[in-house]
C-alpha atoms as a PDB file:
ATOM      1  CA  UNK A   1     -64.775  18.589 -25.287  1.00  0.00           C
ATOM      2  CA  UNK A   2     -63.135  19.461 -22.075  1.00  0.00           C
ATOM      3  CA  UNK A   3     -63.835  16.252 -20.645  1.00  0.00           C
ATOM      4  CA  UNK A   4     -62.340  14.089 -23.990  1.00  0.00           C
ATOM      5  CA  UNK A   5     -58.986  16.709 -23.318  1.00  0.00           C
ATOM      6  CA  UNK A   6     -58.400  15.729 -19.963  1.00  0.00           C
ATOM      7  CA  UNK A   7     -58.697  11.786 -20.544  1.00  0.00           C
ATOM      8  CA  UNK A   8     -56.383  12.312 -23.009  1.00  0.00           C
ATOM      9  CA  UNK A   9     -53.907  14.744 -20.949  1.00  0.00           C
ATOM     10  CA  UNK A  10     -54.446  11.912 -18.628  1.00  0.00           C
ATOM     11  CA  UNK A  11     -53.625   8.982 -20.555  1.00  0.00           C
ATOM     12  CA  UNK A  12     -50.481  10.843 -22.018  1.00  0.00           C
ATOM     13  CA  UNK A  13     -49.673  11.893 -18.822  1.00  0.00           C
ATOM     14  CA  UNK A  14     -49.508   8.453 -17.420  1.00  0.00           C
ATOM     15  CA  UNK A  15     -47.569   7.199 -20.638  1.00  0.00           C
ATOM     16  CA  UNK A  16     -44.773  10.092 -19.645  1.00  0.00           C
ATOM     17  CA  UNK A  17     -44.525   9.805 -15.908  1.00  0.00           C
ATOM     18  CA  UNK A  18     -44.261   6.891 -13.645  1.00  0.00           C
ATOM     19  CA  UNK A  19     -46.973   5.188 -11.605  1.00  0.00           C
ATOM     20  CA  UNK A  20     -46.252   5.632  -8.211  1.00  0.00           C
ATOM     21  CA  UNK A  21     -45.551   1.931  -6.320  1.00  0.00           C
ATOM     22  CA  UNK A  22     -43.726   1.453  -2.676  1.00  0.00           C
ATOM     23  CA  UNK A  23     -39.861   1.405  -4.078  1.00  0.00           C
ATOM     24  CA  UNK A  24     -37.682  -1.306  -4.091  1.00  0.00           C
ATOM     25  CA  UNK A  25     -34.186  -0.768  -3.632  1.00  0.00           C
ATOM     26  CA  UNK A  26     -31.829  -3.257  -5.610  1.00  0.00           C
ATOM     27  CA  UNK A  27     -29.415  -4.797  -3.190  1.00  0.00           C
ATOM     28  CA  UNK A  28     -26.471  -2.811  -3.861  1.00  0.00           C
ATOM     29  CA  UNK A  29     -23.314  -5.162  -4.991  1.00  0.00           C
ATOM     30  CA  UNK A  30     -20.281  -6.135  -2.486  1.00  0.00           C
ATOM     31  CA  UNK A  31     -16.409  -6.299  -3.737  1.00  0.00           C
ATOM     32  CA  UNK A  32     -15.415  -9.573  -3.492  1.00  0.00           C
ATOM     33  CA  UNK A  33     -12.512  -9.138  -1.770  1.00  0.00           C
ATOM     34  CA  UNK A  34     -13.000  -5.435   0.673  1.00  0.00           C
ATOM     35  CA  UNK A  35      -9.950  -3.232  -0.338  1.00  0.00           C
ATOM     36  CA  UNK A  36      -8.719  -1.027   2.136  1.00  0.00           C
ATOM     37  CA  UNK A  37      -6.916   2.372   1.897  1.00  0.00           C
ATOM     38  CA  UNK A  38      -3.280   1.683   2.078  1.00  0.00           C
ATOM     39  CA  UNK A  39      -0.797   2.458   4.917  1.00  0.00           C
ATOM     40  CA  UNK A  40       1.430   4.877   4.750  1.00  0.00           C
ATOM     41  CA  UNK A  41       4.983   5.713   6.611  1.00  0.00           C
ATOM     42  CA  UNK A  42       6.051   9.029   4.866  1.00  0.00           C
ATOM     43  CA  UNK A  43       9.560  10.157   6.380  1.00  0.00           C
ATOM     44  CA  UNK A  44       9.130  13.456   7.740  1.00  0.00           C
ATOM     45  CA  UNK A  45       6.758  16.465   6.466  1.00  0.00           C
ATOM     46  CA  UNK A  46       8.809  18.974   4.683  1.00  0.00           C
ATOM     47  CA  UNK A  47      11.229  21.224   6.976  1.00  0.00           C
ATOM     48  CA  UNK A  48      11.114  18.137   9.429  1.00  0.00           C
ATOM     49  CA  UNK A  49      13.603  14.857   9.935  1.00  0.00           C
ATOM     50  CA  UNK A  50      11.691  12.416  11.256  1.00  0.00           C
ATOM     51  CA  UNK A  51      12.808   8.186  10.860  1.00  0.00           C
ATOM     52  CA  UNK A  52       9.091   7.227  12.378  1.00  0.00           C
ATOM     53  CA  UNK A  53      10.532   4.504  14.488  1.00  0.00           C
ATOM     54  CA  UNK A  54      12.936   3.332  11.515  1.00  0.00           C
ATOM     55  CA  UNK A  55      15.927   2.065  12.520  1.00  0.00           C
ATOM     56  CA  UNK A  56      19.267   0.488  10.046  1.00  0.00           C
ATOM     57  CA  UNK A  57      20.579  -2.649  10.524  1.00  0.00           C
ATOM     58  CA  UNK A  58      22.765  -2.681   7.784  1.00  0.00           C
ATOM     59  CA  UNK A  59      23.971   0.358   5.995  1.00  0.00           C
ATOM     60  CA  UNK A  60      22.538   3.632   7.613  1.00  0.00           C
ATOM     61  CA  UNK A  61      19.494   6.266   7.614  1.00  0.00           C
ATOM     62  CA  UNK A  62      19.335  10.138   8.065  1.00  0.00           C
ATOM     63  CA  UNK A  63      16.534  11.709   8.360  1.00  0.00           C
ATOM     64  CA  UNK A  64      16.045  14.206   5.996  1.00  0.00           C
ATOM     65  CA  UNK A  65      13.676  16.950   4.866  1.00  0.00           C
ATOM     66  CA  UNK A  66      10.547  15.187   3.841  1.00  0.00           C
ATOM     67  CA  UNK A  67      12.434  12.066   3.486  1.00  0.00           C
ATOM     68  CA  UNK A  68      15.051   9.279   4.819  1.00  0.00           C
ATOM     69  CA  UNK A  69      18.742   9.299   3.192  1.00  0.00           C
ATOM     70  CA  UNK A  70      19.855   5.633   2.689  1.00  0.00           C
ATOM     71  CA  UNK A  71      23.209   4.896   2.872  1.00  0.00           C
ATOM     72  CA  UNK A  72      23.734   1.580   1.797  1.00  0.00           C
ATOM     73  CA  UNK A  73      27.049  -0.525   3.387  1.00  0.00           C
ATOM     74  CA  UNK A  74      30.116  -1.975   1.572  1.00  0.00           C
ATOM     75  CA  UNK A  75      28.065  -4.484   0.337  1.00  0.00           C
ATOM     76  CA  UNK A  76      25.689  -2.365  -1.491  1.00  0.00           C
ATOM     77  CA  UNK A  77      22.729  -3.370   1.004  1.00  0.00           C
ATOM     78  CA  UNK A  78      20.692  -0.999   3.479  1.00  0.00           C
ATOM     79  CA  UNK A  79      18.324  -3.434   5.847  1.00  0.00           C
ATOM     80  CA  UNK A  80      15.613  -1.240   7.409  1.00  0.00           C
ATOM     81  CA  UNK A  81      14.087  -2.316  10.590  1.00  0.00           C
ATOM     82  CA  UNK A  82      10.122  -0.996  11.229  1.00  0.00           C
ATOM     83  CA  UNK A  83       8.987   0.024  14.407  1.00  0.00           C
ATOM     84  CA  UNK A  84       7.143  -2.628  16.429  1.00  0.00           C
ATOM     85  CA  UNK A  85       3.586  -3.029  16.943  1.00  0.00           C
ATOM     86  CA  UNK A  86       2.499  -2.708  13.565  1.00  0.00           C
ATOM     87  CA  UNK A  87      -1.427  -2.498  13.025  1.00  0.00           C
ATOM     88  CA  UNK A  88      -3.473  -5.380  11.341  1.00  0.00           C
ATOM     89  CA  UNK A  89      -3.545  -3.608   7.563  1.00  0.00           C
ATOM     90  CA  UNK A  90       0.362  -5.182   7.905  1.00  0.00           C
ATOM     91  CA  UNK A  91      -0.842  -8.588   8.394  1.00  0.00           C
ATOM     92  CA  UNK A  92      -3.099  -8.147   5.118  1.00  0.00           C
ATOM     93  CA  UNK A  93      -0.314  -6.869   3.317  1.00  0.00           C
ATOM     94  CA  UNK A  94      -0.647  -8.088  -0.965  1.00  0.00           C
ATOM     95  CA  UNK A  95       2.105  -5.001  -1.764  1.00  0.00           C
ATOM     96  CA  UNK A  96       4.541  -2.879  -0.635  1.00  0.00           C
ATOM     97  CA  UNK A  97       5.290   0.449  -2.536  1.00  0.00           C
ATOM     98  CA  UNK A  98       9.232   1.608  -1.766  1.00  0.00           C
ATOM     99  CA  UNK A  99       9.121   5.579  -2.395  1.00  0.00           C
ATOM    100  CA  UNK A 100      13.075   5.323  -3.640  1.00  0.00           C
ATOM    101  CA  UNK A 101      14.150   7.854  -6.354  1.00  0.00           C
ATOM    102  CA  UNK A 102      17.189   7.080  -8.599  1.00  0.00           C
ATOM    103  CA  UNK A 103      17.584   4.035 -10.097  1.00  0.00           C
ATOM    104  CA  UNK A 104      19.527   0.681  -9.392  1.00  0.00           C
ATOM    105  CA  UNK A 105      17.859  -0.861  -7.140  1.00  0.00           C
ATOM    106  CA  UNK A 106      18.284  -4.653  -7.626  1.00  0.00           C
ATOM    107  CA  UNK A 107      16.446  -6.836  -5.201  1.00  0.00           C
ATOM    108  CA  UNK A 108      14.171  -6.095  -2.468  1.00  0.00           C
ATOM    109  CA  UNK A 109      13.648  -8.973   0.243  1.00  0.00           C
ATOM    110  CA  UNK A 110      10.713  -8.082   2.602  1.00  0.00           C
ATOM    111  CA  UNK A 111      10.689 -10.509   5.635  1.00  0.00           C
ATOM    112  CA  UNK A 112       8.435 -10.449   8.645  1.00  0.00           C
ATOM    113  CA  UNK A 113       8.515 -11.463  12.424  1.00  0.00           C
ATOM    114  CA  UNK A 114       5.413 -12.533  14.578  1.00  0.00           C
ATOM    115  CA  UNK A 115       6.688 -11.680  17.896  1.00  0.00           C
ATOM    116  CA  UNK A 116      10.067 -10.092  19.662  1.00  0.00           C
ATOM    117  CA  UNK A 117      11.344 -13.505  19.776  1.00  0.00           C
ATOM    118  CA  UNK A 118      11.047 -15.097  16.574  1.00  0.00           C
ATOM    119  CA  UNK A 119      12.551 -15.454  13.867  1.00  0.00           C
ATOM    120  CA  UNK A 120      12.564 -13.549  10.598  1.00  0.00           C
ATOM    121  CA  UNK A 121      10.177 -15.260   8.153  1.00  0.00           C
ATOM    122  CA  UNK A 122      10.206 -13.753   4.137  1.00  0.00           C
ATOM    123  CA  UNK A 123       6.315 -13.026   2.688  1.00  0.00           C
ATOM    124  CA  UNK A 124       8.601 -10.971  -0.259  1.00  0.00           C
ATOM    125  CA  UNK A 125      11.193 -11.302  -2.614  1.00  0.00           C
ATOM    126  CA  UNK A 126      11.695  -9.589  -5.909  1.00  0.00           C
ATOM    127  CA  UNK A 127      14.415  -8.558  -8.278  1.00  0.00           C
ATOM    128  CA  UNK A 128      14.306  -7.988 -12.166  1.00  0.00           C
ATOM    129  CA  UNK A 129      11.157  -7.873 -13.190  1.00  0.00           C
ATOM    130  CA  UNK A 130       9.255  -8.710 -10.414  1.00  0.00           C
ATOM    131  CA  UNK A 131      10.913  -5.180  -8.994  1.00  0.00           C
ATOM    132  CA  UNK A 132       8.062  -3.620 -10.413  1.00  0.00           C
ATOM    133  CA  UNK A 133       8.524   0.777 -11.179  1.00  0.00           C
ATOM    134  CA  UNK A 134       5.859   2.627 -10.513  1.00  0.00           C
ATOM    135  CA  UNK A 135       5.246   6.098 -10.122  1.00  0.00           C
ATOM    136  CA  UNK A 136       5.759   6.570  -6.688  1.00  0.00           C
ATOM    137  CA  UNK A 137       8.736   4.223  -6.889  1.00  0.00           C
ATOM    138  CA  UNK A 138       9.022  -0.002  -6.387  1.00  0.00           C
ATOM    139  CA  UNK A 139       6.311  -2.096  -5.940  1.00  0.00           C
ATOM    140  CA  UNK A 140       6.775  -5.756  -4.753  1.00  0.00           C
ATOM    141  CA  UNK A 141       3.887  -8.435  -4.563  1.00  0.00           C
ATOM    142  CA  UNK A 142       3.972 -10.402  -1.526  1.00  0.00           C
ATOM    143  CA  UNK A 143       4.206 -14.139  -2.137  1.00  0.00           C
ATOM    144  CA  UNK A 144       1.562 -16.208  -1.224  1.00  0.00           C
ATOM    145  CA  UNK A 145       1.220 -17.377   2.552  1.00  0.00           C
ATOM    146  CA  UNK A 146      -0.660 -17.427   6.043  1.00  0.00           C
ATOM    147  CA  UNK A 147      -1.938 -14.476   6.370  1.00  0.00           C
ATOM    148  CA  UNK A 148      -3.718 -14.278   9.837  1.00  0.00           C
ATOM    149  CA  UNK A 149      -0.620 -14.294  12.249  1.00  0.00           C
ATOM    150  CA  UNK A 150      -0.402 -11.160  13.767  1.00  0.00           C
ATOM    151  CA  UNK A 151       3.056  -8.705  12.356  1.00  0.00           C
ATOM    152  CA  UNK A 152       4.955  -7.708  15.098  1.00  0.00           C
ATOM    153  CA  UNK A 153       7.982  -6.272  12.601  1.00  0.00           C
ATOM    154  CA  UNK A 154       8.423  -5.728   9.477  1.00  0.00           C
ATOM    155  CA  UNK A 155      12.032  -5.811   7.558  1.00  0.00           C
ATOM    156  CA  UNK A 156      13.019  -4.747   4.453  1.00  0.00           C
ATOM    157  CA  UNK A 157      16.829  -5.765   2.925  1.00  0.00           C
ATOM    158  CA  UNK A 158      17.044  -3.597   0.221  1.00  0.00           C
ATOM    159  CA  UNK A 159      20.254  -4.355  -2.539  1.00  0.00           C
ATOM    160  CA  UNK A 160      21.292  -1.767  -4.775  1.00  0.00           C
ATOM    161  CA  UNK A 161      24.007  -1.567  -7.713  1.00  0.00           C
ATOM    162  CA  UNK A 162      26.373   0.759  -5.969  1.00  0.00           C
ATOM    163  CA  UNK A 163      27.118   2.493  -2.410  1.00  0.00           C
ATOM    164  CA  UNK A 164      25.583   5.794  -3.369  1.00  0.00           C
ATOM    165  CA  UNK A 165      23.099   7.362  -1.028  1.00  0.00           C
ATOM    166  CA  UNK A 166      19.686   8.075  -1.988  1.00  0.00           C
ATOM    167  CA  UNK A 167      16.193   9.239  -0.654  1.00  0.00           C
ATOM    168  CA  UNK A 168      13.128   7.427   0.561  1.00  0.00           C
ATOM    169  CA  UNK A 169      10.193   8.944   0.772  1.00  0.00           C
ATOM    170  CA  UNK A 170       7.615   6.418   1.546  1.00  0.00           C
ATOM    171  CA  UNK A 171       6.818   2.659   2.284  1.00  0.00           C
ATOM    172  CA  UNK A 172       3.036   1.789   1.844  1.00  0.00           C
ATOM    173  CA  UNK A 173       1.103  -1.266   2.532  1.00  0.00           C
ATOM    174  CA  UNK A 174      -1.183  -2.184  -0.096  1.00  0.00           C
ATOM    175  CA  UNK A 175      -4.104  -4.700   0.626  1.00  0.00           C
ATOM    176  CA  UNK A 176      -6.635  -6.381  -1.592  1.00  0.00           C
ATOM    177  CA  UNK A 177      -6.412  -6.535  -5.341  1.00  0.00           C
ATOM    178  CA  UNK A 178      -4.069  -4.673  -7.274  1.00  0.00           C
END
């Protein structure tokens, strides 16, 4: 009697649980296309003005608290100049994010320059609805290009509907998908 209840313990036990075998490990799946964590200028932490190397070629900037005032010029436009020696995530670039609150702005022209002597070539250009809103403000795609030249500098032309000032809080650098 004993013996019949443990063959049958047994063989339900070995219905419930597993044989043990040497494991094998499914190859674990790759993205496609690697997507990187985006790049971030933020102007300034709260209680500090800081441009981070951003400089106005048109129109002016003041660095603010947690944030850069733009001023745009006479004719509506602020151009904003990065600093140089941008890292590769730049070069990779599929969208920028402009942090701008308020509304009206109209275009958004994104142009890029290899090294300090060349020219200014555009990878962006949106207005309407390609000036996507998003939560965090403007997103524009990049248009399709070369993409392994390095970036030396980046420029932005930004055109609004009227001369008033407003805040920017952020430009980000969005790579891979979106």
């Amino acid at each position: 009697m004993i013996r019949t209840s443990l063959a049958i313990l047994t063989v339900v036990v070995g219905l419930v649980s597993p044989t043990l075998v040497p494991a094998q490990t499914a190859p674990m799946a790759t993205p496609a296309v690697p997507v990187q964590e985006p790049f971030s200028w933020s102007f300034g932490k709260p209680q500090s003005a800081n441009a981070e190397g951003w400089t106005a070629e048109r129109g002016t900037i003041t660095p603010g608290d947690g944030e850069l005032r733009l001023q745009p010029d006479a004719n509506r436009r602020v151009i904003l100049l990065s600093p140089s020696g941008l890292p590769e995530v730049a070069r990779d670039a599929e969208e920028f994010v402009l942090g701008v609150t308020g509304t009206g702005l109209q275009r958004v022209r994104i142009q890029v320059r290899r090294d300090v002597r060349g020219g200014w070539i555009t990878i962006a250009d949106a207005s309407g609805a390609a000036l996507r809103e998003v939560t965090d403000g403007y997103a524009i795609k990049r248009t399709a290009g070369a993409r392994s030249a390095p970036i030396e500098r980046l420029r932005f032309e930004l055109q609004f509907r009227t001369t008033n000032a407003r805040a920017l809080k952020h430009i980000s650098i969005k790579t891979g998908p979106s």
